[in-house]
Protein backbone atom coordinates (compact mmCIF):
# COMPACT_ATOMS: atom_id res chain seq x y z
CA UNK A 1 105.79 180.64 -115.87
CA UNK A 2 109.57 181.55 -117.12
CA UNK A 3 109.61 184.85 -119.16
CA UNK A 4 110.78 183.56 -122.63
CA UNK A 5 114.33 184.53 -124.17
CA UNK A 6 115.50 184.07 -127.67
CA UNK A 7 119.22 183.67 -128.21
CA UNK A 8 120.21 184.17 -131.66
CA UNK A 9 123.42 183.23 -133.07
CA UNK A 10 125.41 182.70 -136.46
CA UNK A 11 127.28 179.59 -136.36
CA UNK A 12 128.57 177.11 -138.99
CA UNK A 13 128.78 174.23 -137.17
CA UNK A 14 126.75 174.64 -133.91
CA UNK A 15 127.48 170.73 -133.19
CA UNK A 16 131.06 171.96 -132.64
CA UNK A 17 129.89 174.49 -129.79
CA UNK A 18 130.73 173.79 -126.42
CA UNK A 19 132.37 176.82 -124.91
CA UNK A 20 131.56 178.68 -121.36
CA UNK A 21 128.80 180.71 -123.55
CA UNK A 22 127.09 177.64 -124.63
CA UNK A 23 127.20 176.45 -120.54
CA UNK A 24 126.10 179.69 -119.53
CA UNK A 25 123.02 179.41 -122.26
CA UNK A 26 121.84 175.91 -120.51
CA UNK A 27 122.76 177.05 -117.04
CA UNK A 28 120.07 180.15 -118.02
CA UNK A 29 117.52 176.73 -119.04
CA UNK A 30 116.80 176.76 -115.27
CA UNK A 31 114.83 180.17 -114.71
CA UNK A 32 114.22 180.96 -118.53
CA UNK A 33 112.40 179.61 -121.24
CA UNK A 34 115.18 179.94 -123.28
CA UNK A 35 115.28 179.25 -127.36
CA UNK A 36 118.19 179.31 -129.08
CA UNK A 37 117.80 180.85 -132.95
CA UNK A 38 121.04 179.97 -135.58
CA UNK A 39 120.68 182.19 -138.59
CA UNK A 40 122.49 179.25 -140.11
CA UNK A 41 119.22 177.70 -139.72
CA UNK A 42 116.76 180.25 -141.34
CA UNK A 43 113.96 178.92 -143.28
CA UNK A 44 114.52 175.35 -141.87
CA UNK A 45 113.30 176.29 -137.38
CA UNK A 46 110.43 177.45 -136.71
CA UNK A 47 110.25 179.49 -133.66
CA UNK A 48 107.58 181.21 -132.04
CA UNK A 49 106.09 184.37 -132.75
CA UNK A 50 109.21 187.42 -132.43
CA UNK A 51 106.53 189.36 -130.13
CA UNK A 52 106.14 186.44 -127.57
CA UNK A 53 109.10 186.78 -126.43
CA UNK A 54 110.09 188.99 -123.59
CA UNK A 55 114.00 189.33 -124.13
CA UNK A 56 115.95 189.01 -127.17
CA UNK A 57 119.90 188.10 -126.60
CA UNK A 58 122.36 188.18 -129.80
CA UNK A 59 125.88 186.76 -130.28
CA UNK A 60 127.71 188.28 -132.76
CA UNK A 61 130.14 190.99 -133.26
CA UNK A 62 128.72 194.86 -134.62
CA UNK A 63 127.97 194.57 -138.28
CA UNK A 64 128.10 190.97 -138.22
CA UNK A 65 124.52 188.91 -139.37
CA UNK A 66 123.58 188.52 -135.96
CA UNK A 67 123.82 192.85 -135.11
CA UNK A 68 122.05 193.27 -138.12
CA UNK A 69 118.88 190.98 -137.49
CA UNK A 70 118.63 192.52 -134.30
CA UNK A 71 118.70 196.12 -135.55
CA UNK A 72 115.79 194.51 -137.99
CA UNK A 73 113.65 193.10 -134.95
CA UNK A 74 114.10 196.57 -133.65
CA UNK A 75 112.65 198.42 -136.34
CA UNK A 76 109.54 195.45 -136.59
CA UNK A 77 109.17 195.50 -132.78
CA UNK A 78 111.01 198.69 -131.54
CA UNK A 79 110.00 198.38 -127.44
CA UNK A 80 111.37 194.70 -127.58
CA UNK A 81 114.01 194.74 -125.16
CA UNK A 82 117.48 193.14 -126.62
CA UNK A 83 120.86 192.72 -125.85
CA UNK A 84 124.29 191.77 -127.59
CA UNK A 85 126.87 189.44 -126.53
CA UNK A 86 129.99 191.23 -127.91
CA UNK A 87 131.63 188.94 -130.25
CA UNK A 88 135.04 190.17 -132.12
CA UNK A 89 135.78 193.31 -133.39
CA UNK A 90 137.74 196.32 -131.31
CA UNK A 91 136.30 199.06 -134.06
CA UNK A 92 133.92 201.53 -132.49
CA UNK A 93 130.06 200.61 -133.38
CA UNK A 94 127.78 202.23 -134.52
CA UNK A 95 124.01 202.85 -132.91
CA UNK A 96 125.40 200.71 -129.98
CA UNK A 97 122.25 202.63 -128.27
CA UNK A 98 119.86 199.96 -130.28
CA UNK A 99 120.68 197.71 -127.80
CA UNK A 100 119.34 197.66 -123.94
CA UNK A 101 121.76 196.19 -122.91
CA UNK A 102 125.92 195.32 -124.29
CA UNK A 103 127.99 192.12 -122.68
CA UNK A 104 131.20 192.91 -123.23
CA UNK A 105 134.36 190.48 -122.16
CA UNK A 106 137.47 192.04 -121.53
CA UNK A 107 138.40 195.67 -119.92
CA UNK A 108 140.06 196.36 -123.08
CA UNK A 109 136.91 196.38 -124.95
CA UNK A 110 135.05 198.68 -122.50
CA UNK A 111 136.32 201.84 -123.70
CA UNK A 112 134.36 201.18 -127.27
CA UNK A 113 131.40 201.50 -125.57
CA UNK A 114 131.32 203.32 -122.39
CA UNK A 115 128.73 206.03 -123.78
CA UNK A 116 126.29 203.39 -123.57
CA UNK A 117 123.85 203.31 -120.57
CA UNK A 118 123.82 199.72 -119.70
CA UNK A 119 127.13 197.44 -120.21
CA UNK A 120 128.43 194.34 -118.12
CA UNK A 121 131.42 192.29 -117.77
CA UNK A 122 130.07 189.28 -118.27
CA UNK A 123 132.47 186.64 -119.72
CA UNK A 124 135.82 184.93 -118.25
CA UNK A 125 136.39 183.37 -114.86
CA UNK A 126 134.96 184.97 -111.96
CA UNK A 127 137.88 185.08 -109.75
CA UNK A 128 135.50 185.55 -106.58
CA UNK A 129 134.00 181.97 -107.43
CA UNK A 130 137.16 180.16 -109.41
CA UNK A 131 140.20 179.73 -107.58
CA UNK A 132 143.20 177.73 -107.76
CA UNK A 133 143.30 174.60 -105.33
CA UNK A 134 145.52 175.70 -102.54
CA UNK A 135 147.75 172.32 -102.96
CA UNK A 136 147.96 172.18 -106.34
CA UNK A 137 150.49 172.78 -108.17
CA UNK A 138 151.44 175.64 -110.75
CA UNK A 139 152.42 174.09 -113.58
CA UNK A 140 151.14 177.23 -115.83
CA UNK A 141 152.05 181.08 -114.91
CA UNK A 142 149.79 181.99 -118.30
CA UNK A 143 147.17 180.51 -119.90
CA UNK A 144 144.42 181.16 -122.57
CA UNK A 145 141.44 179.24 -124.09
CA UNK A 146 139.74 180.06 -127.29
CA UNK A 147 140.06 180.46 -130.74
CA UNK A 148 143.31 181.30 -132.16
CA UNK A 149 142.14 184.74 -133.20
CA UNK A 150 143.29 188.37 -133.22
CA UNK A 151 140.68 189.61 -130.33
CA UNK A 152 141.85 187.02 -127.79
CA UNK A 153 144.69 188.67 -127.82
CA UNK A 154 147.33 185.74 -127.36
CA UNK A 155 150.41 188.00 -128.70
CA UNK A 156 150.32 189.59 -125.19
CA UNK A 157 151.44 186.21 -123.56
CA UNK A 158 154.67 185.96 -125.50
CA UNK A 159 155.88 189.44 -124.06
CA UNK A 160 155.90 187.59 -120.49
CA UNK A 161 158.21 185.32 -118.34
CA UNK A 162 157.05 182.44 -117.34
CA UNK A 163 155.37 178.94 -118.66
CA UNK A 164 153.17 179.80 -121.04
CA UNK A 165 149.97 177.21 -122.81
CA UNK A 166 147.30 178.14 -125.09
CA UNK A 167 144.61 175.97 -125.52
CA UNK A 168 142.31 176.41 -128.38
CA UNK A 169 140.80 175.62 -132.17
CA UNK A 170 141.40 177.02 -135.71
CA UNK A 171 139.37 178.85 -136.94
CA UNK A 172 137.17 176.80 -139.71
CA UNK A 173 136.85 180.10 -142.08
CA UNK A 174 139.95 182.28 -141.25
CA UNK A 175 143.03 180.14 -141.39
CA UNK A 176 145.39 183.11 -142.00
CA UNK A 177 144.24 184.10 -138.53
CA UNK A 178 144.44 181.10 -136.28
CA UNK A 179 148.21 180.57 -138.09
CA UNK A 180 149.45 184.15 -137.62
């Protein structure tokens, strides 16, 4: 039997969600029991009982809906194990310890959190899997893929030399953002 996972998440138009998290999440399909939970959704999905469940994974940055529910399944159910997907912000948290473990995606983001016990690298291309065909060739020197937001830090690119693309979306709910 596969030890059960919730994945809980806050997103406005889940339909719309097809990034390397969302592959990762059905990849996971094939040795969990995996259930994913949109607070978008709440009072509409019935899940399963929180306490059958042996791992609870949240997307979401600190403060945001999804941090909070979490630090609220940890007060109902506080030896659930539970871990955060870092979403967002650069500000320090606060009780990052409420977690077991953090997934954080860039080095820059690591020094937020390094008094915590238990952090990974876990997002971007693994470079000891993904590399570039040996014939191909460079059209590129920098690219980026994501949301046209602050923490994917697509300012940085402009300060280089070289061909330069950024693939991504606008943000549905911060326009200001995505444009600046």
């Amino acid at each position: 039997m596969k030890p059960k996972v919730l994945f809980v998440y806050d997103h406005k138009y889940p339909k719309l969600w097809k990034d390397g998290l969302w592959a990762a999440l059905e990849l996971l399909k094939e040795d969990f029991d995996l259930t994913k939970f949109n607070l978008q959704d709440k009072g509409k999905v019935v899940i399963d009982p929180l306490s059958s469940f042996e791992f609870v994974l949240g997307w979401g940055a600190f403060n945001s809906s999804v941090d909070l529910a979490l630090k609220e399944l940890k007060v109902q159910f506080p030896q659930k194990k539970t871990g955060l997907c870092i979403a967002g912000n650069a500000f320090p948290p606060e009780n990052i310890d409420a977690y077991d473990v953090l997934f954080y995606e860039t080095e820059w983001y690591k020094p937020q959190i390094e008094s915590h016990s238990n952090t990974i690298r876990a997002f971007g291309v693994n470079t000891d899997i993904y590399n570039p065909w040996p014939e191909a060739p460079i059209i590129w020197d920098f690219l980026s893929v994501g949301s046209f937001s602050y923490w994917k830090r697509h300012e940085k690119i402009i300060e280089r030399t070289g061909t330069k693309m950024v693939i991504g979306e606008i943000q549905r709910d911060n326009w200001t953002e995505s444009f600046d």
